[in-house]
N, C-alpha and C. Protein backbone atom coordinates (compact mmCIF):
# COMPACT_ATOMS: atom_id res chain seq x y z
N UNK A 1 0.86 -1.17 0.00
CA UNK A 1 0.00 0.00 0.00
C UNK A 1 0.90 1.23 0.00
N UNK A 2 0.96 1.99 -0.93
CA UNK A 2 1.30 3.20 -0.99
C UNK A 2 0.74 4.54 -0.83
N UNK A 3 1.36 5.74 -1.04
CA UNK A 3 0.79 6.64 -0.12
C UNK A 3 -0.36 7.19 -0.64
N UNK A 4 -0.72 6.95 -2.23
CA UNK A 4 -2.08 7.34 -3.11
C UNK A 4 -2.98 6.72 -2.41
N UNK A 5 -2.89 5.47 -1.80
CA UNK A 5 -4.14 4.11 -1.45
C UNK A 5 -4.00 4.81 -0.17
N UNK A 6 -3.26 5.09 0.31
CA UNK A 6 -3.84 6.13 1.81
C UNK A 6 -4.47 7.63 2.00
N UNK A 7 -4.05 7.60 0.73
CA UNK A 7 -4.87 9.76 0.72
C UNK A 7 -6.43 8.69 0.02
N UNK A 8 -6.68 8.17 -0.56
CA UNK A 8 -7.97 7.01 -0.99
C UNK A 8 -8.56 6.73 0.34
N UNK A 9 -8.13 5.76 0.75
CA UNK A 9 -8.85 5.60 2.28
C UNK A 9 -8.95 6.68 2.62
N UNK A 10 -8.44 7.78 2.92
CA UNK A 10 -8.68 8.99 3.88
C UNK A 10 -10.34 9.59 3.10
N UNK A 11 -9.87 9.45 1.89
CA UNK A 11 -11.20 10.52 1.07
C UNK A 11 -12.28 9.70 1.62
N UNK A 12 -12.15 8.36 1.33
CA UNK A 12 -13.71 7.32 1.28
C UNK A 12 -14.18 7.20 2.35
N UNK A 13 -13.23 6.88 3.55
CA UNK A 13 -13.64 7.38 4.68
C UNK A 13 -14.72 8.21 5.58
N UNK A 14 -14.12 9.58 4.74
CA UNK A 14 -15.38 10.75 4.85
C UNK A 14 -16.21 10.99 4.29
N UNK A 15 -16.33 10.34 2.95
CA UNK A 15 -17.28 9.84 2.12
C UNK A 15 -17.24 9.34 0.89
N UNK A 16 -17.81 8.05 0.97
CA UNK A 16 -18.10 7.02 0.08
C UNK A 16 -18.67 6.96 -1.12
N UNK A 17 -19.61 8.54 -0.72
CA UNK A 17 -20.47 8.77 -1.86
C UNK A 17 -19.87 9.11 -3.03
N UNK A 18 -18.70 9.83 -2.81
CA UNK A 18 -18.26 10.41 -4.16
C UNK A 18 -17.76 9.45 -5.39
N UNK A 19 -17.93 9.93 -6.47
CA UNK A 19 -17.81 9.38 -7.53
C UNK A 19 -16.24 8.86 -7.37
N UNK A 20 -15.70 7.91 -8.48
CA UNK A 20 -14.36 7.28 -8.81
C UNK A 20 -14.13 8.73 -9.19
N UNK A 21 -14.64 9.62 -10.25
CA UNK A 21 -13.74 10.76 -11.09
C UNK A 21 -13.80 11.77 -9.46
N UNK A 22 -13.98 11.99 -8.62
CA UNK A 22 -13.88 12.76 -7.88
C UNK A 22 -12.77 12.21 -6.58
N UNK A 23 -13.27 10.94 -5.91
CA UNK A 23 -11.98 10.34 -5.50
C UNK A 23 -10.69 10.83 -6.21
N UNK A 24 -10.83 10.03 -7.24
CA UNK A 24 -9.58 10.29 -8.34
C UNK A 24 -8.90 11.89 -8.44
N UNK A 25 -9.69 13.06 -8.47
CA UNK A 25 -9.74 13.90 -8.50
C UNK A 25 -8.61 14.53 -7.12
N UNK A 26 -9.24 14.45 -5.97
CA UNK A 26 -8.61 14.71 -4.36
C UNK A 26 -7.31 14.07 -4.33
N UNK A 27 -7.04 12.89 -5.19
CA UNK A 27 -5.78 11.68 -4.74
C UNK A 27 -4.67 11.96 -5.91
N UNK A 28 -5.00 13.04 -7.15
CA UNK A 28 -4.15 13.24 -7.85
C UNK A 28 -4.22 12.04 -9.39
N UNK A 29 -4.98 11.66 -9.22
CA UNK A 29 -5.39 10.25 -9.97
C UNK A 29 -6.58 10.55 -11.34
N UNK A 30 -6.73 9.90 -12.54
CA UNK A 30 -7.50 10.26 -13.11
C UNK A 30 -8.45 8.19 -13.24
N UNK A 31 -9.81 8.83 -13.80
CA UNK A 31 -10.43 7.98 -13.28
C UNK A 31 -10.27 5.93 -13.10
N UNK A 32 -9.45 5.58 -14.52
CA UNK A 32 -9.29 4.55 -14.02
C UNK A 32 -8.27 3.71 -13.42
N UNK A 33 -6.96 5.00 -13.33
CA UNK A 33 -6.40 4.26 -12.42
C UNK A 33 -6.77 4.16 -10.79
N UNK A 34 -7.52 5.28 -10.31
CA UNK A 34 -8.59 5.05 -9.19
C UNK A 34 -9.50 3.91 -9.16
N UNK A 35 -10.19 3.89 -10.10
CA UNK A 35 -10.74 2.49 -10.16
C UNK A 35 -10.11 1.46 -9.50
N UNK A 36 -9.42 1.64 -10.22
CA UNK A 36 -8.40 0.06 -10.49
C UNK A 36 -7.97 -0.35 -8.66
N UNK A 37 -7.40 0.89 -8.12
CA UNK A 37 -7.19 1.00 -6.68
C UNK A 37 -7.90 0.78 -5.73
N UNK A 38 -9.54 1.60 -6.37
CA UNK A 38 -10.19 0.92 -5.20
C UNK A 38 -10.59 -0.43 -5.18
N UNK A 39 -10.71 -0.85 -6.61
CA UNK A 39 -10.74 -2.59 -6.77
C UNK A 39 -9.54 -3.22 -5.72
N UNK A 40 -8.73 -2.85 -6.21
CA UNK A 40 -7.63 -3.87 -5.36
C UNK A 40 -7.92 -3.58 -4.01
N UNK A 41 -8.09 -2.40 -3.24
CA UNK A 41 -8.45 -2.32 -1.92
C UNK A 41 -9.45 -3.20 -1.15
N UNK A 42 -10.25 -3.36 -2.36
CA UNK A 42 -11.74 -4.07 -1.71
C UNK A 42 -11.74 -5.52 -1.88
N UNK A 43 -10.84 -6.21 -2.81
CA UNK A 43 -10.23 -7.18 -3.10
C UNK A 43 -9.08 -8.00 -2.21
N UNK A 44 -8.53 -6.75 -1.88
CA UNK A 44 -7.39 -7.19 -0.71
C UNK A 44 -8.19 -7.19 0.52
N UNK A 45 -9.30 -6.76 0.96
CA UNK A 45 -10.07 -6.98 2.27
C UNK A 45 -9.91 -5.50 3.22
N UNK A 46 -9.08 -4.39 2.34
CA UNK A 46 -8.97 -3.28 2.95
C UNK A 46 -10.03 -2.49 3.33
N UNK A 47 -10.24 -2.56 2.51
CA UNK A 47 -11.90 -2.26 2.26
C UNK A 47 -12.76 -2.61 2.30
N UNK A 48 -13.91 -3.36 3.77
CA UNK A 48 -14.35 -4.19 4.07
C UNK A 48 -16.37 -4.24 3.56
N UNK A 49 -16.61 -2.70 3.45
CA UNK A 49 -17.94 -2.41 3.12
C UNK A 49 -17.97 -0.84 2.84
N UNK A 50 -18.99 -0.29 2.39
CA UNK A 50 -19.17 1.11 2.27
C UNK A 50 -21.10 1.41 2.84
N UNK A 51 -20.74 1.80 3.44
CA UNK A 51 -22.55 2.55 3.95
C UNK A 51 -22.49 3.55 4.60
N UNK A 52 -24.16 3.74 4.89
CA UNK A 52 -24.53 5.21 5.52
C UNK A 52 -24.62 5.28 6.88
N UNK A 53 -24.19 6.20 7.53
CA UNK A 53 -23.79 6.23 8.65
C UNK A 53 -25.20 7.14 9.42
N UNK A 54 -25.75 6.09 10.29
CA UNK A 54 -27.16 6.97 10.68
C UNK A 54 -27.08 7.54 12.17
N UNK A 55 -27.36 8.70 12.44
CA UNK A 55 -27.49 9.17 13.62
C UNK A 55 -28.69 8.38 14.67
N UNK A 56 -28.22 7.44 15.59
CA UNK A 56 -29.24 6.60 16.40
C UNK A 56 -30.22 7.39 16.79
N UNK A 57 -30.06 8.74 17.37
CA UNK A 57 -30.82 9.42 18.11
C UNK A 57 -32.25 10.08 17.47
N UNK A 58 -32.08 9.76 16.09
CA UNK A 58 -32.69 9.74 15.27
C UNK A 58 -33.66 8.81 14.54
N UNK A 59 -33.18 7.70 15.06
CA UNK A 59 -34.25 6.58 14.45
C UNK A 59 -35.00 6.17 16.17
N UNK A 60 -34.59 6.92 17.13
CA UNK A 60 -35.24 6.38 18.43
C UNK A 60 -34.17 5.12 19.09
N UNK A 61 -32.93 5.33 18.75
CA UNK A 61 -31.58 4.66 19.30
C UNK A 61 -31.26 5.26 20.80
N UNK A 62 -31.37 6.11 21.67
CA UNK A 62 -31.19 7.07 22.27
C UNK A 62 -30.38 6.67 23.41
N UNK A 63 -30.27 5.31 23.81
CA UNK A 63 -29.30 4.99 24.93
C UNK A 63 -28.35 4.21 24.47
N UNK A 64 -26.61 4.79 24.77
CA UNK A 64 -25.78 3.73 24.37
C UNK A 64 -25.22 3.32 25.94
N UNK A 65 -24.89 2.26 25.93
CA UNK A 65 -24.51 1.31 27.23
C UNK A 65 -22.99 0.66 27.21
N UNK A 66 -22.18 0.96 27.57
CA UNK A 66 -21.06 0.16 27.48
C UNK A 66 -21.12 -0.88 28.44
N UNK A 67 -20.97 -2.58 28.19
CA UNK A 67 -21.15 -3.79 29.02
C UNK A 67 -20.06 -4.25 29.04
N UNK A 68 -19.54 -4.30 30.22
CA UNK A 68 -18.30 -5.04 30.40
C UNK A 68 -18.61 -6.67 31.55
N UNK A 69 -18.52 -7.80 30.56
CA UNK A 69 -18.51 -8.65 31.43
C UNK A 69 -17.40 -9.63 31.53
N UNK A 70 -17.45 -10.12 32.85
CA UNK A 70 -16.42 -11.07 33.04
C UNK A 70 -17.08 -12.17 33.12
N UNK A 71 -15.96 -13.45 33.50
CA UNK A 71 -16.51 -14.90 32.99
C UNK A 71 -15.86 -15.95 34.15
N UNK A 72 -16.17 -16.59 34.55
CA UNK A 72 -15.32 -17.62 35.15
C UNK A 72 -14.82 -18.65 34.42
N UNK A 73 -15.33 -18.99 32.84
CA UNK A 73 -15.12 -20.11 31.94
C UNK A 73 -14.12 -19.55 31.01
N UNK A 74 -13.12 -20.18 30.66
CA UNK A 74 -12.74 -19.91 29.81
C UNK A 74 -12.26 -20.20 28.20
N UNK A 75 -13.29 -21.49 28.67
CA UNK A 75 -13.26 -22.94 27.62
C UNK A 75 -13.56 -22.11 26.17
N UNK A 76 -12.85 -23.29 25.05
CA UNK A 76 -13.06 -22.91 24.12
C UNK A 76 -14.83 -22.94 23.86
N UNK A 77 -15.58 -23.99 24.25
CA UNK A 77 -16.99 -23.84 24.29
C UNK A 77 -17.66 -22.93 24.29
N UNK A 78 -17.15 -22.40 25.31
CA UNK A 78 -17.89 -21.80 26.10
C UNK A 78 -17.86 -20.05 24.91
N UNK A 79 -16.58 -19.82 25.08
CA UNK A 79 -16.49 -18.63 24.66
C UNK A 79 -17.06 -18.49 22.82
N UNK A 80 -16.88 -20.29 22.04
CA UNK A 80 -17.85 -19.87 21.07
C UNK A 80 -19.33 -19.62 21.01
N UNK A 81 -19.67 -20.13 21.88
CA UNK A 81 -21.16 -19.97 22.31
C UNK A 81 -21.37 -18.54 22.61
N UNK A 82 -20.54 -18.05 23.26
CA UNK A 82 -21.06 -16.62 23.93
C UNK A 82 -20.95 -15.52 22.67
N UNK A 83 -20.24 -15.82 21.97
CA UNK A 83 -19.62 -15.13 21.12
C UNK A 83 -20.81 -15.22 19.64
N UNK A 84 -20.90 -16.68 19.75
CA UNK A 84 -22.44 -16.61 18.12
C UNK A 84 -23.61 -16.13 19.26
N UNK A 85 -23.88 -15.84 20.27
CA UNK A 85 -24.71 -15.52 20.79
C UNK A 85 -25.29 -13.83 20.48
N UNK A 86 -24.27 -13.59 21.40
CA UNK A 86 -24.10 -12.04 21.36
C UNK A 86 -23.69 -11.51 20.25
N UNK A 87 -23.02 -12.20 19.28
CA UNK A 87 -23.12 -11.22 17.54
C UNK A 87 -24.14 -11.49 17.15
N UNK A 88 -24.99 -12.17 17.43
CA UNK A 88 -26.39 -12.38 16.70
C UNK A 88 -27.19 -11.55 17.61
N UNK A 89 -26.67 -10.47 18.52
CA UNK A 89 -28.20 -9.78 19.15
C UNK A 89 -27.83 -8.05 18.44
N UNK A 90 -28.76 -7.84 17.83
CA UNK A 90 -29.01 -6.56 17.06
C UNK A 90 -28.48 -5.21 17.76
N UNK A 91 -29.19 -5.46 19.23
CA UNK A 91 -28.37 -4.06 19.58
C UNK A 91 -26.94 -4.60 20.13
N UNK A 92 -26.40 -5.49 19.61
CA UNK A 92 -24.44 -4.60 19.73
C UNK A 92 -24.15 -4.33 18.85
N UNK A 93 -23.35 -3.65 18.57
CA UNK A 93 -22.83 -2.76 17.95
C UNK A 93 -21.14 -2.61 17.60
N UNK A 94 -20.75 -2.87 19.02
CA UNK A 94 -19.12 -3.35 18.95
C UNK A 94 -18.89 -4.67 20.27
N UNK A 95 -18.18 -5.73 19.75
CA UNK A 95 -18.31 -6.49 20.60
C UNK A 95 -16.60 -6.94 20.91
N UNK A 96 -15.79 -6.87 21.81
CA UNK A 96 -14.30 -6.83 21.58
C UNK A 96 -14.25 -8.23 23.27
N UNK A 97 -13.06 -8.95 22.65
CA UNK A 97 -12.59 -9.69 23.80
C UNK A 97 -11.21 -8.35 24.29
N UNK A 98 -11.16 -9.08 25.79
CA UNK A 98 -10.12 -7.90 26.35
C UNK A 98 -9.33 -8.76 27.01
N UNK A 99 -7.88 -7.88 27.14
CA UNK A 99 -6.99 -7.72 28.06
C UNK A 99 -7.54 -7.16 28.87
N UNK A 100 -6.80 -7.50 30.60
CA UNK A 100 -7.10 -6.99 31.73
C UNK A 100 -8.12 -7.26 32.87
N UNK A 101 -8.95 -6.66 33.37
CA UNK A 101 -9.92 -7.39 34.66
C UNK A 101 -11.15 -7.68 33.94
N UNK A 102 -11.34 -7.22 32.85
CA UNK A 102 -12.75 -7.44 31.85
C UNK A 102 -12.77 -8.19 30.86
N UNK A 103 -13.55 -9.56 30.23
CA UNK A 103 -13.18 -10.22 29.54
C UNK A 103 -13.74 -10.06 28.44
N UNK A 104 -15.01 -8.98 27.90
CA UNK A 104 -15.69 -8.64 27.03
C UNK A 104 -16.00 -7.47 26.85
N UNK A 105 -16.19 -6.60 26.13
CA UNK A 105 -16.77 -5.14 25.94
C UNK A 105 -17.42 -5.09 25.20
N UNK A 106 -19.07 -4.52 25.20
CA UNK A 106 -19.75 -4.30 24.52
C UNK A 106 -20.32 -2.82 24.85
N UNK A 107 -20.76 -2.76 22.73
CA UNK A 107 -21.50 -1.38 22.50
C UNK A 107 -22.76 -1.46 21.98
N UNK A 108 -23.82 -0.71 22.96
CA UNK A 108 -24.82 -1.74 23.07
C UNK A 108 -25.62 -0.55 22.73
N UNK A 109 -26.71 -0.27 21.68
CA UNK A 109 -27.74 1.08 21.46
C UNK A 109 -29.29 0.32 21.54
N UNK A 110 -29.86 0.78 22.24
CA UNK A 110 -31.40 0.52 22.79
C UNK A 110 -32.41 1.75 22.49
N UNK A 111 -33.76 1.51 22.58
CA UNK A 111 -34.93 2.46 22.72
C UNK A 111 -34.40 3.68 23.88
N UNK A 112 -34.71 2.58 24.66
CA UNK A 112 -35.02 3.23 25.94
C UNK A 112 -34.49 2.24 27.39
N UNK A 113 -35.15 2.25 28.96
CA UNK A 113 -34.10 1.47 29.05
C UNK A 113 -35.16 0.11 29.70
N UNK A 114 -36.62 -0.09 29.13
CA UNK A 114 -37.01 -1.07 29.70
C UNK A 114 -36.35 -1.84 28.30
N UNK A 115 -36.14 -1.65 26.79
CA UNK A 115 -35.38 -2.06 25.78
C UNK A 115 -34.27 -2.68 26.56
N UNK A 116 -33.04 -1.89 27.63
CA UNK A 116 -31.95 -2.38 27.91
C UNK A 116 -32.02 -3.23 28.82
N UNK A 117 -33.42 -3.36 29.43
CA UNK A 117 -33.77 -4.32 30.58
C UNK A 117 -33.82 -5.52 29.73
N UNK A 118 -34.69 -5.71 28.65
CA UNK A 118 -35.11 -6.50 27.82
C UNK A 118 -33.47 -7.13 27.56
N UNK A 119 -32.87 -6.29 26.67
CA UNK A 119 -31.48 -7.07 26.14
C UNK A 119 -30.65 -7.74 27.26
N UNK A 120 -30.63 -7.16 29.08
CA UNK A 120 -29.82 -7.51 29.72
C UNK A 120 -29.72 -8.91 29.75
N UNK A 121 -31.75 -8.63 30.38
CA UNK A 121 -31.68 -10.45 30.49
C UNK A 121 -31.72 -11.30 29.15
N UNK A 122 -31.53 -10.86 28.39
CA UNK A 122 -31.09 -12.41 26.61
C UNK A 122 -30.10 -12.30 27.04
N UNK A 123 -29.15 -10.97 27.67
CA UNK A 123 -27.50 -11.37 27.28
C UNK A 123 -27.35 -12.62 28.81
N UNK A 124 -27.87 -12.12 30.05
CA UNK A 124 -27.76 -13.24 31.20
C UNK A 124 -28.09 -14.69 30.70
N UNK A 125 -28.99 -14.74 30.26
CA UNK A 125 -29.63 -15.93 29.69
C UNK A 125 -28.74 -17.04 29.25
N UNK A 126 -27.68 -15.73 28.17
CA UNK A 126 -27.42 -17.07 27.41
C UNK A 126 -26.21 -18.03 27.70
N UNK A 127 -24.98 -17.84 28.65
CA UNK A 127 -24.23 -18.52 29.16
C UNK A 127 -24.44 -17.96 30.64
N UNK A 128 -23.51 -18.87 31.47
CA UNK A 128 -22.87 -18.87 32.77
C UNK A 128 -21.90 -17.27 32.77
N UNK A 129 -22.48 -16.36 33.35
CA UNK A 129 -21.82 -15.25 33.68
C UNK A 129 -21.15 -14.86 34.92
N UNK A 130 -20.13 -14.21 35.69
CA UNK A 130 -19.45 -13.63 36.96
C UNK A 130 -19.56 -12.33 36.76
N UNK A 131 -19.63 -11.49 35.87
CA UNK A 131 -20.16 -10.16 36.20
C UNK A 131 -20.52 -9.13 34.84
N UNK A 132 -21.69 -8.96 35.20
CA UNK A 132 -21.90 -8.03 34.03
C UNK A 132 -21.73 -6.34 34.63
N UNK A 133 -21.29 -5.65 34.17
CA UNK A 133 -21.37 -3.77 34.62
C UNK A 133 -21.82 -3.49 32.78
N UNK A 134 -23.01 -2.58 33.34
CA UNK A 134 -23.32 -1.45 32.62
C UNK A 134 -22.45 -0.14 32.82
N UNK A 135 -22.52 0.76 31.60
CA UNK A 135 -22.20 2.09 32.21
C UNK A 135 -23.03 2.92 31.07
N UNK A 136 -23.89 4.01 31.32
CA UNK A 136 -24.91 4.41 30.37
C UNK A 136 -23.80 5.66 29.91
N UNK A 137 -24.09 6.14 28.58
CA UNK A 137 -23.60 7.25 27.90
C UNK A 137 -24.34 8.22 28.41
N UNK A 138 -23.99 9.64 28.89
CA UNK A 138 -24.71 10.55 29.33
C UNK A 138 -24.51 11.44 27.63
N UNK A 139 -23.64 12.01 27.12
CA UNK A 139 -23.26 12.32 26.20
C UNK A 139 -22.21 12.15 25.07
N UNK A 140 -22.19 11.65 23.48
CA UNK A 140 -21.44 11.26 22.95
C UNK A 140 -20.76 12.85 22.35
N UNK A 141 -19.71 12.64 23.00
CA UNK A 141 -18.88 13.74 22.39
C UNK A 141 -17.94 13.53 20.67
N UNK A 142 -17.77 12.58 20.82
CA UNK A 142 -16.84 12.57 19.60
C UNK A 142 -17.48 10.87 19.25
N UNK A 143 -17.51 10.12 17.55
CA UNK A 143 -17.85 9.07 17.13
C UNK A 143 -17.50 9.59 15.89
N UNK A 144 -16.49 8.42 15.60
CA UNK A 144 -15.89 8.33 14.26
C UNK A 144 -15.79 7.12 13.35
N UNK A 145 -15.87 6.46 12.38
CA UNK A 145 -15.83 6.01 11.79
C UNK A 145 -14.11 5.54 11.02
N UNK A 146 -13.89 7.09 11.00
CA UNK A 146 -12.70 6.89 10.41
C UNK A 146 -11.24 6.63 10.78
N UNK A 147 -10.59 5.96 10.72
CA UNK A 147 -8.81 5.59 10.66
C UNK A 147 -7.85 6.08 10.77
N UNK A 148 -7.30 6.70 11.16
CA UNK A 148 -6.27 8.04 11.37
C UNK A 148 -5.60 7.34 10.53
N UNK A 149 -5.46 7.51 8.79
CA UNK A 149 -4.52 6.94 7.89
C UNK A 149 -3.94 7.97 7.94
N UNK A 150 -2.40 8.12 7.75
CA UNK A 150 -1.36 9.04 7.09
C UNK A 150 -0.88 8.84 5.94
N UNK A 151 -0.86 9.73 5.18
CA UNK A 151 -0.05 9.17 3.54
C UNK A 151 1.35 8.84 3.82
C-alpha cells in the first residue's frame, strides 16, 4: 500500500459517496487508475464495506450502554457460544474480547431502558456469567468512523 491508497482511504472514509472521477480527482489520480485502486483495496479486504452512517438518536436509538462482562469459563466452548450468541443480538454494535480485569466489551444502542432491561436479560440468559457492569452514555462527544490513515 502506498501513499495514493492512503490519501484514498482517507477521502472514502469521509465519504463514500463520491464518484471514482472525484476520488480520483482529491488523490491526484485520473479515473481509471482510481478504479483500479479501489478494486484492489476491496479485493485485498482493505476495504471491508461502504454505507450510511445513521445518527441513532434519530431513528429512536437514544441509549448507548457500554457492558463489560467477566466470565469464570474460559473454555473454548464456552467462549464460542457466547460469542455466536451475542453477535447475533441486534443491539451490539461493537463487541471486543479484552486484556485486563474485563473479559468482554460491549456497545450496546437501545430504545429506551425497559429495551436495555429487555437485552440484559437475553445477554444473562445465554451462558454462565461472573459479572456483568453497565455504564450508560450521558453524552457522545466525539464518534468516528474513520482511521487516522497518514499518507
Amino acid at each position: 500500500m502506498d501513499a495514493i491508497d492512503r490519501k484514498i482511504l482517507a477521502v472514502v472514509q469521509q465519504d463514500a459517496s463520491l464518484s471514482v472521477a472525484e476520488i480520483g480527482q482529491r488523490v491526484g489520480l485520473s479515473s481509471t487508475p482510481c478504479w483500479k485502486r479501489l478494486q484492489r483495496l476491496e479485493a485485498d479486504g482493505v476495504i471491508t464495506k461502504r454505507v450510511a452512517i445513521i445518527d441513532p438518536a434519530k431513528v429512536g436509538l437514544g441509549i448507548t450502554v457500554f457492558v463489560s462482562v467477566e466470565t469464570g469459563d474460559h473454555s473454548q466452548d464456552w467462549m464460542a457460544k457466547f460469542a455466536d450468541t451475542v453477535g447475533a443480538m441486534p443491539e451490539v454494535m461493537e463487541f471486543y474480547r479484552m486484556a485486563g480485569d474485563v473479559d468482554y466489551m460491549l456497545r450496546v444502542v437501545v430504545h429506551d431502558m425497559p429495551g436495555y432491561d429487555t437485552f440484559y436479560k437475553k445477554l444473562i440468559a445465554t451462558v454462565p456469567l461472573k459479572n456483568v457492569t453497565s455504564r450508560f452514555a450521558m453524552e457522545r462527544i466525539k464518534s468516528t468512523t474513520a482511521l487516522p490513515i497518514t499518507p
